[in-house]
N, C-alpha and C. Protein backbone atom coordinates (compact mmCIF):
# COMPACT_ATOMS: atom_id res chain seq x y z
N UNK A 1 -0.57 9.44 32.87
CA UNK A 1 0.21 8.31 32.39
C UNK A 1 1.65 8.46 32.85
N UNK A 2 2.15 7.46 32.97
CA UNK A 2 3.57 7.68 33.79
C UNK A 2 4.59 7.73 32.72
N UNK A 3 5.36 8.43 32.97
CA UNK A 3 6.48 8.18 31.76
C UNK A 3 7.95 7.30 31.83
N UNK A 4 7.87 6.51 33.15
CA UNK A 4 8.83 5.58 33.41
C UNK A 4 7.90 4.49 33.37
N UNK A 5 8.83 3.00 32.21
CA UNK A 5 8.82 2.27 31.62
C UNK A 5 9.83 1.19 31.88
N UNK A 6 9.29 -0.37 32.04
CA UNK A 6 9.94 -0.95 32.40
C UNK A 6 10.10 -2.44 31.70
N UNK A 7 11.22 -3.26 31.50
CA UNK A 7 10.50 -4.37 30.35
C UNK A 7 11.45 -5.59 30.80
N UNK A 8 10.77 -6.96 30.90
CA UNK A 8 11.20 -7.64 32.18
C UNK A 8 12.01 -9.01 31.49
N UNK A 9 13.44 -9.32 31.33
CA UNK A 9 13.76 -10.69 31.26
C UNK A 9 12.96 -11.75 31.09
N UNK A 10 12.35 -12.04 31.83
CA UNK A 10 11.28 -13.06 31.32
C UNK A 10 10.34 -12.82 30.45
N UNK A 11 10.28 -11.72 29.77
CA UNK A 11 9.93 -11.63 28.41
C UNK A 11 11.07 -11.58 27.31
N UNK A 12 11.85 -10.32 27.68
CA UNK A 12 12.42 -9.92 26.31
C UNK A 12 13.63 -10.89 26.43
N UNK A 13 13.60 -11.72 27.05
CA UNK A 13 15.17 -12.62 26.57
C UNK A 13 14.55 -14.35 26.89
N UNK A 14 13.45 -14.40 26.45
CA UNK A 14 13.19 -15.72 26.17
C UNK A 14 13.42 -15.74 24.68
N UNK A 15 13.63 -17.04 23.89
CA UNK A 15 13.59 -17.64 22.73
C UNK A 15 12.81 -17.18 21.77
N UNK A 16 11.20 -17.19 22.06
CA UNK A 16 10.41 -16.83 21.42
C UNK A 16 10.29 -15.11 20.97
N UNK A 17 10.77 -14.24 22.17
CA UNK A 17 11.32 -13.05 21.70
C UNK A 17 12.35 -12.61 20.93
N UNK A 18 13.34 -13.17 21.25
CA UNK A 18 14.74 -13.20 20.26
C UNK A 18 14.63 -13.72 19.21
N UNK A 19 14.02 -14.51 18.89
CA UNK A 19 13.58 -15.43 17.56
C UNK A 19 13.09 -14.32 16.49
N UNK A 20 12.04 -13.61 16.91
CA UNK A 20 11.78 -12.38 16.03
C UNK A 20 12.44 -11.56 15.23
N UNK A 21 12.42 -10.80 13.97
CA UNK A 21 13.28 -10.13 14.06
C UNK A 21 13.71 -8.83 14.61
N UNK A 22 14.93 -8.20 14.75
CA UNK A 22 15.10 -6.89 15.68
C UNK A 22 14.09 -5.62 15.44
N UNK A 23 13.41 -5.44 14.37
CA UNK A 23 12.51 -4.49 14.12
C UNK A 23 11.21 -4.85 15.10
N UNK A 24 11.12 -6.33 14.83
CA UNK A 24 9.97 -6.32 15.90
C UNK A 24 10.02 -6.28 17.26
N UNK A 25 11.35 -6.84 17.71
CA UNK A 25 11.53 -6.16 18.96
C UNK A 25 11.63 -4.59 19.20
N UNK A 26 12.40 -3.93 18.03
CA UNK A 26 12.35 -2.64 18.23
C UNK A 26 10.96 -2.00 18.89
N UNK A 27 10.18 -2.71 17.62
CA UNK A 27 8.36 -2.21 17.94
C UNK A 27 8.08 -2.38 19.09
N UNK A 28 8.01 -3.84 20.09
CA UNK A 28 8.01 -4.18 21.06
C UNK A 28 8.53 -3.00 21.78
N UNK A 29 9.59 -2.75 22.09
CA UNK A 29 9.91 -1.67 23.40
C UNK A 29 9.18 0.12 22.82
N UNK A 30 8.93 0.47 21.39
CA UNK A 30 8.45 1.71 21.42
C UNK A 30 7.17 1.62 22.08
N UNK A 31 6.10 0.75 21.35
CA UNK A 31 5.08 0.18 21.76
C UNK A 31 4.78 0.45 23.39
N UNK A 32 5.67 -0.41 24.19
CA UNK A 32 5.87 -0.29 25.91
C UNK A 32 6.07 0.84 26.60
N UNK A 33 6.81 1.74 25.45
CA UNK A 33 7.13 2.88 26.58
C UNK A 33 6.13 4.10 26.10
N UNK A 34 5.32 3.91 24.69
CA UNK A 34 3.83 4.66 24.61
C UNK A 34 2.09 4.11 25.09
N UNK A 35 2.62 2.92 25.43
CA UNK A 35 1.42 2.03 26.23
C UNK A 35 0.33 3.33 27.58
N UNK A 36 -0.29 2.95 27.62
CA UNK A 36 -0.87 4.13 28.92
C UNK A 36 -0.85 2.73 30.08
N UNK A 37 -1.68 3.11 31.50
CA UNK A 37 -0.68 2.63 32.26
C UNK A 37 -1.77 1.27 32.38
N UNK A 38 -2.42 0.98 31.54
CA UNK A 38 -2.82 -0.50 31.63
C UNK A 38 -2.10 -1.48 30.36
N UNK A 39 -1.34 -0.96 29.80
CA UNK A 39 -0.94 -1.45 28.48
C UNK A 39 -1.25 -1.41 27.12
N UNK A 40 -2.09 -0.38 27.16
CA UNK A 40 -3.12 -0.69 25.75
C UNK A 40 -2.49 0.91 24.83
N UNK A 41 -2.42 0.45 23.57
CA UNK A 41 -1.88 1.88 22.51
C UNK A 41 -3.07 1.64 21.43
N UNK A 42 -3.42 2.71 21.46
CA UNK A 42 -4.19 3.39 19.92
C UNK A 42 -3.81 3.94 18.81
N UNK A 43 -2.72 4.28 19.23
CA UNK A 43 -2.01 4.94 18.28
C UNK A 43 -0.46 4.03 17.35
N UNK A 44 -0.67 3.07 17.39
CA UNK A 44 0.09 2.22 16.70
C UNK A 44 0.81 2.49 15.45
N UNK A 45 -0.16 2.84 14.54
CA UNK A 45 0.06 3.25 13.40
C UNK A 45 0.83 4.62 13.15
N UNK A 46 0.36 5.01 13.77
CA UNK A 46 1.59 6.62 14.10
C UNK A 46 3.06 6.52 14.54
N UNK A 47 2.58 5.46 15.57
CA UNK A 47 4.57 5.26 16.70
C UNK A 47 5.06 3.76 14.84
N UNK A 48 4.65 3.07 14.27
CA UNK A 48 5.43 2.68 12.71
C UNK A 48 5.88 3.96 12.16
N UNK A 49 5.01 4.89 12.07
CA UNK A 49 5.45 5.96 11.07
C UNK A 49 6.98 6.39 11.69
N UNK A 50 6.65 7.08 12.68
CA UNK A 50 7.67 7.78 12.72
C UNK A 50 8.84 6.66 13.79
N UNK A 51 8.82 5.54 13.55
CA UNK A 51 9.77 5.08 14.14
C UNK A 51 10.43 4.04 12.60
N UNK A 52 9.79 4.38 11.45
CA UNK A 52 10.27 3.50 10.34
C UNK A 52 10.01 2.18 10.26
N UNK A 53 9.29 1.26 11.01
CA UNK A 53 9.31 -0.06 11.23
C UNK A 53 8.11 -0.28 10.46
N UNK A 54 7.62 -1.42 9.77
CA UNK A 54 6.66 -1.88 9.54
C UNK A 54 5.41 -2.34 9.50
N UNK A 55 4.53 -2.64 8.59
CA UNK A 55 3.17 -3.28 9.68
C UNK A 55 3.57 -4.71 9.45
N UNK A 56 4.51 -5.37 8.78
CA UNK A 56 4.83 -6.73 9.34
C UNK A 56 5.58 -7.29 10.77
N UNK A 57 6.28 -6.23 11.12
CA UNK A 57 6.30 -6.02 12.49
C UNK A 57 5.55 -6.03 13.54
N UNK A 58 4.25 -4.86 13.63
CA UNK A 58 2.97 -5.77 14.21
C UNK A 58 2.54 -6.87 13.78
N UNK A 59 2.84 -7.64 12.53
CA UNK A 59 1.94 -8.78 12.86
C UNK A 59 2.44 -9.77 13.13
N UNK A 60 4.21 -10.04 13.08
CA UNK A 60 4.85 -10.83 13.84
C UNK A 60 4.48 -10.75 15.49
N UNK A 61 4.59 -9.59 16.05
CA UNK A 61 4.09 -9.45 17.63
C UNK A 61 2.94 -10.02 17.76
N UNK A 62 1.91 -9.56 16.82
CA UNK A 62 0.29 -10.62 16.86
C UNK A 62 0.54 -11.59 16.90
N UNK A 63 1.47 -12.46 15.75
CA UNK A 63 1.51 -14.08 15.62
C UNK A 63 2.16 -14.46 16.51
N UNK A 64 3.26 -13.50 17.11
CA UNK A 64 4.10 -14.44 18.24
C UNK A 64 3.45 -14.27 19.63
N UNK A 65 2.05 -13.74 19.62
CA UNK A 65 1.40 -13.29 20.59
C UNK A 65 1.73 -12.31 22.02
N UNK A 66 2.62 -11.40 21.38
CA UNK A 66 3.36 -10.60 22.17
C UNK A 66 2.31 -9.24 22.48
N UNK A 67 0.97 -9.19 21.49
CA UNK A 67 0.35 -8.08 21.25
C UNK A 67 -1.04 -8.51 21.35
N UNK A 68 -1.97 -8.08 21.50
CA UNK A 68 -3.42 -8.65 21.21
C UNK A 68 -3.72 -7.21 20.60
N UNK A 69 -4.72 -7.76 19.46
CA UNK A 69 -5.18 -6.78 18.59
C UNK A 69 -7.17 -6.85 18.76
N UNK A 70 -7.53 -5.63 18.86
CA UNK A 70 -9.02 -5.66 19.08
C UNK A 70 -9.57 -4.82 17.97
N UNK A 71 -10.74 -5.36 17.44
CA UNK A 71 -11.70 -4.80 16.67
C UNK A 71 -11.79 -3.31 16.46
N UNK A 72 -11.48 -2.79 17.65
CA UNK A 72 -11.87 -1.25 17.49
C UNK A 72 -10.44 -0.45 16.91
N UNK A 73 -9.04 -1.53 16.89
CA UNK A 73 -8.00 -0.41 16.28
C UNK A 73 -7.05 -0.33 17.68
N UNK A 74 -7.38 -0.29 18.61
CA UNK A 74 -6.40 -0.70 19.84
C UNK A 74 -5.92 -2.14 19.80
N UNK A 75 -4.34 -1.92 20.16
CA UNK A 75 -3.60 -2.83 20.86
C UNK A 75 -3.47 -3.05 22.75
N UNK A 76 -3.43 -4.28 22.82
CA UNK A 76 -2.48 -4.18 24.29
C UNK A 76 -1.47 -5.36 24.50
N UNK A 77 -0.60 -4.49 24.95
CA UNK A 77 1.00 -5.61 25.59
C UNK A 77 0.28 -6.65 26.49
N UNK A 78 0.72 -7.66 25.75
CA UNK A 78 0.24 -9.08 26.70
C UNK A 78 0.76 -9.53 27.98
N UNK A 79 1.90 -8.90 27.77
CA UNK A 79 3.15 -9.19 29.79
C UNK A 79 3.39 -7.85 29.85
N UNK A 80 2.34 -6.59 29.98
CA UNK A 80 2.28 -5.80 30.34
C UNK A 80 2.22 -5.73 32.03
N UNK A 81 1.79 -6.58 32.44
CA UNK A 81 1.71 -6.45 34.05
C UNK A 81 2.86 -7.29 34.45
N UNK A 82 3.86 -8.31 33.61
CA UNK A 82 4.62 -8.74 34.32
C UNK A 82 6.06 -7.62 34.14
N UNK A 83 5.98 -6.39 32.60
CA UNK A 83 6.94 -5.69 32.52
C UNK A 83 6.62 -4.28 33.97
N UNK A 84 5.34 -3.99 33.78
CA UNK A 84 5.66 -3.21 34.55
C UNK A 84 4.58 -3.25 35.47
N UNK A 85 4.70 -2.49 37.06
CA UNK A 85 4.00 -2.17 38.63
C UNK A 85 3.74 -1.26 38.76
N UNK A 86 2.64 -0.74 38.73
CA UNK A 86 2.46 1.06 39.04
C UNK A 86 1.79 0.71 40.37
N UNK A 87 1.77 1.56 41.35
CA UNK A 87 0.96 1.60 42.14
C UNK A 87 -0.42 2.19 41.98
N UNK A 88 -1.21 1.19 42.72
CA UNK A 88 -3.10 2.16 42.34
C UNK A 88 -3.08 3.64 42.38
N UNK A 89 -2.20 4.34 43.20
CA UNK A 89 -2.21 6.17 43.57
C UNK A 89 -1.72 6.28 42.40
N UNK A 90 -0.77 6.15 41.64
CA UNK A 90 0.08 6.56 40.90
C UNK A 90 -0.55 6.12 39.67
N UNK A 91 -1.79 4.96 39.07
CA UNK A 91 -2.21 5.03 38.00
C UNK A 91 -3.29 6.07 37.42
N UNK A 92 -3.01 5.80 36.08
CA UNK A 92 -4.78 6.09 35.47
C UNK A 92 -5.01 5.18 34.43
N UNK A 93 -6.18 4.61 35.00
CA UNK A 93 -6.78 3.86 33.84
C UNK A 93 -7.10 4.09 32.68
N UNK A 94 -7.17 3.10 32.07
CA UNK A 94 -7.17 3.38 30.30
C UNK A 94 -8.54 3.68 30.21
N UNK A 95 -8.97 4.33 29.23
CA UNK A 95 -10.11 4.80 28.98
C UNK A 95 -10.53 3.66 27.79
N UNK A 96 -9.95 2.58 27.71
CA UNK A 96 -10.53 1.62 26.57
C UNK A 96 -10.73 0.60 27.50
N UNK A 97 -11.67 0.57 28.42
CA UNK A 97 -12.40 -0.01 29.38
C UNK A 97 -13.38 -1.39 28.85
N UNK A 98 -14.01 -1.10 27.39
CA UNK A 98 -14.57 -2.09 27.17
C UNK A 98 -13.91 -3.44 26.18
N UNK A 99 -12.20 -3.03 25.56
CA UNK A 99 -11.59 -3.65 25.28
C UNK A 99 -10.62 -4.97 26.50
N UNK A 100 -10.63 -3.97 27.79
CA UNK A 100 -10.06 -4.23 29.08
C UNK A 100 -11.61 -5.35 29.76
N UNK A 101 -11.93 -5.11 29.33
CA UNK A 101 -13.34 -6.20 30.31
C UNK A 101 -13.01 -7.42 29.43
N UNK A 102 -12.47 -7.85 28.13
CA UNK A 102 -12.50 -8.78 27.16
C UNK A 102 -11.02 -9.42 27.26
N UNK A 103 -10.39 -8.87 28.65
CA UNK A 103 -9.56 -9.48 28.94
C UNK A 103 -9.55 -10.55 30.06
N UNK A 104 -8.90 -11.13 30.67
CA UNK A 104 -8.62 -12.07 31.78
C UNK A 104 -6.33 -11.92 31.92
N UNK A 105 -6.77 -12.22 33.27
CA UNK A 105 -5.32 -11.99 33.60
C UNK A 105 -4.99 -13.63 34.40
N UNK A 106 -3.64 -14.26 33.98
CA UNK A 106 -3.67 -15.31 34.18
C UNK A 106 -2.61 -15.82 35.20
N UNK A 107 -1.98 -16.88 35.96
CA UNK A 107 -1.66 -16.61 37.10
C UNK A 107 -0.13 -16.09 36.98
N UNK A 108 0.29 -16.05 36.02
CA UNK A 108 1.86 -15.32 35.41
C UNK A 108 1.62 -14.05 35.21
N UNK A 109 0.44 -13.44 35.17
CA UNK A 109 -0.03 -11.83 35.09
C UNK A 109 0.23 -11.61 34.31
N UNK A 110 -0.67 -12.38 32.94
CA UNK A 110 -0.69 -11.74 31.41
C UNK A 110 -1.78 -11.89 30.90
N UNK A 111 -1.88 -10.64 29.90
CA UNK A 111 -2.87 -10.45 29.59
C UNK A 111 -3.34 -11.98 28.49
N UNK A 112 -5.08 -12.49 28.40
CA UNK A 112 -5.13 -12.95 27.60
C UNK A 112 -7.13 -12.94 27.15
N UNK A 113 -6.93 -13.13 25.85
CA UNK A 113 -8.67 -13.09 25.60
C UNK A 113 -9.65 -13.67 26.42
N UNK A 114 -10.48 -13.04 27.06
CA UNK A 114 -11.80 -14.09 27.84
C UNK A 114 -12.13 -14.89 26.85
N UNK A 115 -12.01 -16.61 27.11
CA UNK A 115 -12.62 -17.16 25.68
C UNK A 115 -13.75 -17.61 26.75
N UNK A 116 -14.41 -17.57 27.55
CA UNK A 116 -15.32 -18.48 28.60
C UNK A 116 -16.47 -18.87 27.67
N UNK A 117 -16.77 -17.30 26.70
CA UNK A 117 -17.95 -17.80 25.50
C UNK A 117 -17.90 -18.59 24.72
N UNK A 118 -16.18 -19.22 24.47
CA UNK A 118 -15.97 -20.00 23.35
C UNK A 118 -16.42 -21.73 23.92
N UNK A 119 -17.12 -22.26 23.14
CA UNK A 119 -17.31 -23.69 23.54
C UNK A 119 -16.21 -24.43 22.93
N UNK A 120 -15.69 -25.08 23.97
CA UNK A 120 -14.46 -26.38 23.90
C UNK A 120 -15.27 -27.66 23.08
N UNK A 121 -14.64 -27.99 22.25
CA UNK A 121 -15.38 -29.13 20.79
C UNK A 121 -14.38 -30.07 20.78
N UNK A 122 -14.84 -31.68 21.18
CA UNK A 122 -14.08 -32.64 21.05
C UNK A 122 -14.18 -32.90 19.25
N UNK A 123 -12.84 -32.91 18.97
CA UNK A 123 -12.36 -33.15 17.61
C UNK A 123 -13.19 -33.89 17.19
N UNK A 124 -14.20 -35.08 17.34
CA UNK A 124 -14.74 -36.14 16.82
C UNK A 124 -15.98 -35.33 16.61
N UNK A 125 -16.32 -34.16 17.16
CA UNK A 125 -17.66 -34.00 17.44
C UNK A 125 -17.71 -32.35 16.19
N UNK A 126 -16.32 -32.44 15.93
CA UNK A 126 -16.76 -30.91 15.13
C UNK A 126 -17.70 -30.56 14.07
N UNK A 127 -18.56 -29.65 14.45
CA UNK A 127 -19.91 -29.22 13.24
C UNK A 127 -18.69 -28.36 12.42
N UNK A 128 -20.04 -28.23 11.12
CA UNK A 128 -19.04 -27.56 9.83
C UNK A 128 -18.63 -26.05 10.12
N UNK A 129 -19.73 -25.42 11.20
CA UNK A 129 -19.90 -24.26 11.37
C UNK A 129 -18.85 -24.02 12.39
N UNK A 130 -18.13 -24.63 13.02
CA UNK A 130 -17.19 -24.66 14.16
C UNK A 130 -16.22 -23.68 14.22
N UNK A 131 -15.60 -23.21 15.09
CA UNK A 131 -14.17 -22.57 15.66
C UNK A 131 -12.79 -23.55 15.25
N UNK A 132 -13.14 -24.80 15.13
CA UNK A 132 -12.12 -25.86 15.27
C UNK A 132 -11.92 -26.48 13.79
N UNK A 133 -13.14 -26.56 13.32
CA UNK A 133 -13.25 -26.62 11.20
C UNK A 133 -12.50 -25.50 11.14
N UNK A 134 -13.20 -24.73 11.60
CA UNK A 134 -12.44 -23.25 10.60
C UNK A 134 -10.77 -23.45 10.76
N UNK A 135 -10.44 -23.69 11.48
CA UNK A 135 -8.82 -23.72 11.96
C UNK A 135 -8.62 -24.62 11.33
N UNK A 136 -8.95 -25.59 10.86
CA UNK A 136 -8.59 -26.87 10.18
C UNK A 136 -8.17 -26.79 8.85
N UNK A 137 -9.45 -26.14 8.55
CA UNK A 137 -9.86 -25.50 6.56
C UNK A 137 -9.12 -24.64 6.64
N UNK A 138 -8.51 -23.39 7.53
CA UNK A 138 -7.38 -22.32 7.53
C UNK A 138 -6.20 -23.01 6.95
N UNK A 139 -5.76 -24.20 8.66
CA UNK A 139 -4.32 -24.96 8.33
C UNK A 139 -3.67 -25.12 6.65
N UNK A 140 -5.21 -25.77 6.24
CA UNK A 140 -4.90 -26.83 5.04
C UNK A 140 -4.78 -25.45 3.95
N UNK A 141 -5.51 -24.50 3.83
CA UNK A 141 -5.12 -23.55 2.79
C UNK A 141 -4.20 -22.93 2.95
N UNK A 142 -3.30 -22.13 4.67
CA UNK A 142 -2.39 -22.05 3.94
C UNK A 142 -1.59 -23.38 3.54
N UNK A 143 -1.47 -24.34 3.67
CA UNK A 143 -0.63 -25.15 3.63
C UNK A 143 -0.35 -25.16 1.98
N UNK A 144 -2.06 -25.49 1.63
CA UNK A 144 -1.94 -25.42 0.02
C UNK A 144 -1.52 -24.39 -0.62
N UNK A 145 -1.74 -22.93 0.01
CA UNK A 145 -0.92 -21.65 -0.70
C UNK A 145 0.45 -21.70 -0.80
N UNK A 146 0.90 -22.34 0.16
CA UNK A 146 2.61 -22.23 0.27
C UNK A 146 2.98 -23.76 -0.53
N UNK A 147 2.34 -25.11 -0.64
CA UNK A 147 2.71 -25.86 -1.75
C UNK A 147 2.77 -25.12 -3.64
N UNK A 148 1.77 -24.47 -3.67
CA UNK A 148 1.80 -23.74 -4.91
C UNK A 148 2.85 -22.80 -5.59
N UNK A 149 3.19 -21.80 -4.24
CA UNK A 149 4.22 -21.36 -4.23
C UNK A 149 6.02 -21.27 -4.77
N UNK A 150 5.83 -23.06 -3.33
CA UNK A 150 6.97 -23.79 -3.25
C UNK A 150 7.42 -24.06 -4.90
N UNK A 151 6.18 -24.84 -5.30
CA UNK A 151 6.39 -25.18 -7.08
C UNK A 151 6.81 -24.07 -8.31
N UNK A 152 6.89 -22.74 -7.59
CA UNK A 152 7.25 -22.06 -8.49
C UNK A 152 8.78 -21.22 -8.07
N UNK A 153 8.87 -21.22 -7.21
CA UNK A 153 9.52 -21.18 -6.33
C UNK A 153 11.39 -21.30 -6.93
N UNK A 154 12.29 -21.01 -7.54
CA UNK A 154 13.33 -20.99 -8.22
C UNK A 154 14.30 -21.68 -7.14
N UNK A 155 14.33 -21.26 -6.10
CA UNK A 155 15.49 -21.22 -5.22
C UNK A 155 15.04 -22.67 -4.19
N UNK A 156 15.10 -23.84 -4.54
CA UNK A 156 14.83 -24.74 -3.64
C UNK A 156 15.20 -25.20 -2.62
N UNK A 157 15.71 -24.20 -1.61
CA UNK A 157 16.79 -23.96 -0.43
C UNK A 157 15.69 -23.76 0.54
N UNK A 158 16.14 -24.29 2.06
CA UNK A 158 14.96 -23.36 3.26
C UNK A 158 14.04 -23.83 3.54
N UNK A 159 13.28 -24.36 2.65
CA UNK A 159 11.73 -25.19 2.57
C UNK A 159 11.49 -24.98 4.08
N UNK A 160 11.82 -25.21 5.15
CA UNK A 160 11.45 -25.52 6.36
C UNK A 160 11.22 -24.09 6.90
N UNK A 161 12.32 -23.06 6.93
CA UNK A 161 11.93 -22.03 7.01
C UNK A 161 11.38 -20.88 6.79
N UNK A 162 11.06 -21.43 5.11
CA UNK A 162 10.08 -20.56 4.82
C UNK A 162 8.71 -20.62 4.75
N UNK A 163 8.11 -22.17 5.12
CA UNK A 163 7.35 -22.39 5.30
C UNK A 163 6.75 -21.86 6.87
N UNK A 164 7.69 -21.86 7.64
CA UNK A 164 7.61 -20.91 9.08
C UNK A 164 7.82 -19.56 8.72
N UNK A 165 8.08 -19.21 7.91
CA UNK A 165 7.78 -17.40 7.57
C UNK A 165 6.33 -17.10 7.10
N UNK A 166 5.98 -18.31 5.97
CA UNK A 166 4.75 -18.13 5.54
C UNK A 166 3.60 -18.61 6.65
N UNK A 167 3.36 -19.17 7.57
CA UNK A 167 2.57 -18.89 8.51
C UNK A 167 2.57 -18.19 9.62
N UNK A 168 3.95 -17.82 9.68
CA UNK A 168 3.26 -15.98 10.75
C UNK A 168 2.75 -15.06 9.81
N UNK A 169 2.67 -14.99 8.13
CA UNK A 169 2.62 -13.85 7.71
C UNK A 169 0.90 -14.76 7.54
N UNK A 170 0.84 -15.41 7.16
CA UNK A 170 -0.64 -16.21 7.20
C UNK A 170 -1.55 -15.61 7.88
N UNK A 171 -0.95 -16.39 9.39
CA UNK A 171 -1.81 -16.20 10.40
C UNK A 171 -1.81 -14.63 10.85
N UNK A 172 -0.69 -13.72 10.91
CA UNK A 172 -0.76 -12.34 11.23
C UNK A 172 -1.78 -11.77 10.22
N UNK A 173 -2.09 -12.22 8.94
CA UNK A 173 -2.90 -12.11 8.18
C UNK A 173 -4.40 -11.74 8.44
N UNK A 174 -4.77 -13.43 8.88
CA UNK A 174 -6.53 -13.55 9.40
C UNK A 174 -6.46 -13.05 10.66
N UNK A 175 -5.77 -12.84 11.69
CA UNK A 175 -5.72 -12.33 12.87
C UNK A 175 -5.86 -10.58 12.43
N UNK A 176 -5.01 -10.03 11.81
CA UNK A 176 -5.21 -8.86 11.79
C UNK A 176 -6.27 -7.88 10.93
N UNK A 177 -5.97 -8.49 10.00
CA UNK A 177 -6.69 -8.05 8.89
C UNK A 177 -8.31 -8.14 9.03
């Protein structure tokens, strides 16, 4: 694994990065520079410990899609190939090979989920059992968790933004959890 690390403007100084807060960027660059040389960390939960940062921190990176999170407990950096170039001599592949096949690389050279299995559902046509219900029936609960909330809620300031706090922590939620 190489131990020079590289992290590219067109990630870390777009909007959607800066928007985060600095812990999660913090995470973001520890994350990058313990990545192996395809992008992917296992050890996540260890580089929070001893770097003090949070697990709401990963799940802002999940929700802001800076991270993809897989079943088995591995992460991988999503503009991992646009932060950094190793040459083929100079790599070694990740040994989480079957998390890496469940990827696709797209023409900006980022990582993103193979959905090819997922069937595309015209809205008119959605069954109950769907990918596209479920997102629907998600929307509307949290929506309804955070109306409930709102009503108890003392400080009636923000509404807008905390309603955008409560769905990254939502969605970092069913995504991670």
């Amino acid at each position: 694994m190489a131990t020079k690390r590289m992290f590219s403007l067109n990630v870390v100084d777009t909007d959607a990065f800066l928007e985060m807060p600095v812990t999660s960027r913090l995470l973001y660059y520890d994350l990058g520079m313990r990545a192996d040389d395809d992008g992917f960390v296992s050890n996540w939960k260890k580089i929070l410990l001893f770097t003090g940062m949070k697990e709401d921190d990963m799940k802002v990176l999940i929700a802001k899609k800076f991270v993809i999170p897989f079943e088995s407990g591995v992460i991988v950096i999503r503009h991992w190939r646009m932060n950094n170039y190793l040459q083929n001599d100079r790599t070694k592949p990740t040994i989480y090979q079957e998390e890496l096949k469940q990827l696709e690389v797209d023409e900006n050279n980022v990582y993103n989920l193979d959905t090819k299995c997922i069937h595309s559902i015209d809205k008119n046509s959605i069954e109950e059992n769907s990918i596209d219900k479920n997102s629907i029936n998600n929307e509307q609960i949290y929506i309804n968790e955070f109306d409930e909330l709102w009503d108890i809620y003392p400080n009636k300031k923000g509404k807008k933004d905390a309603l955008k706090h409560w769905e990254i922590t939502f969605i970092a939620k069913h995504i991670f959890i």
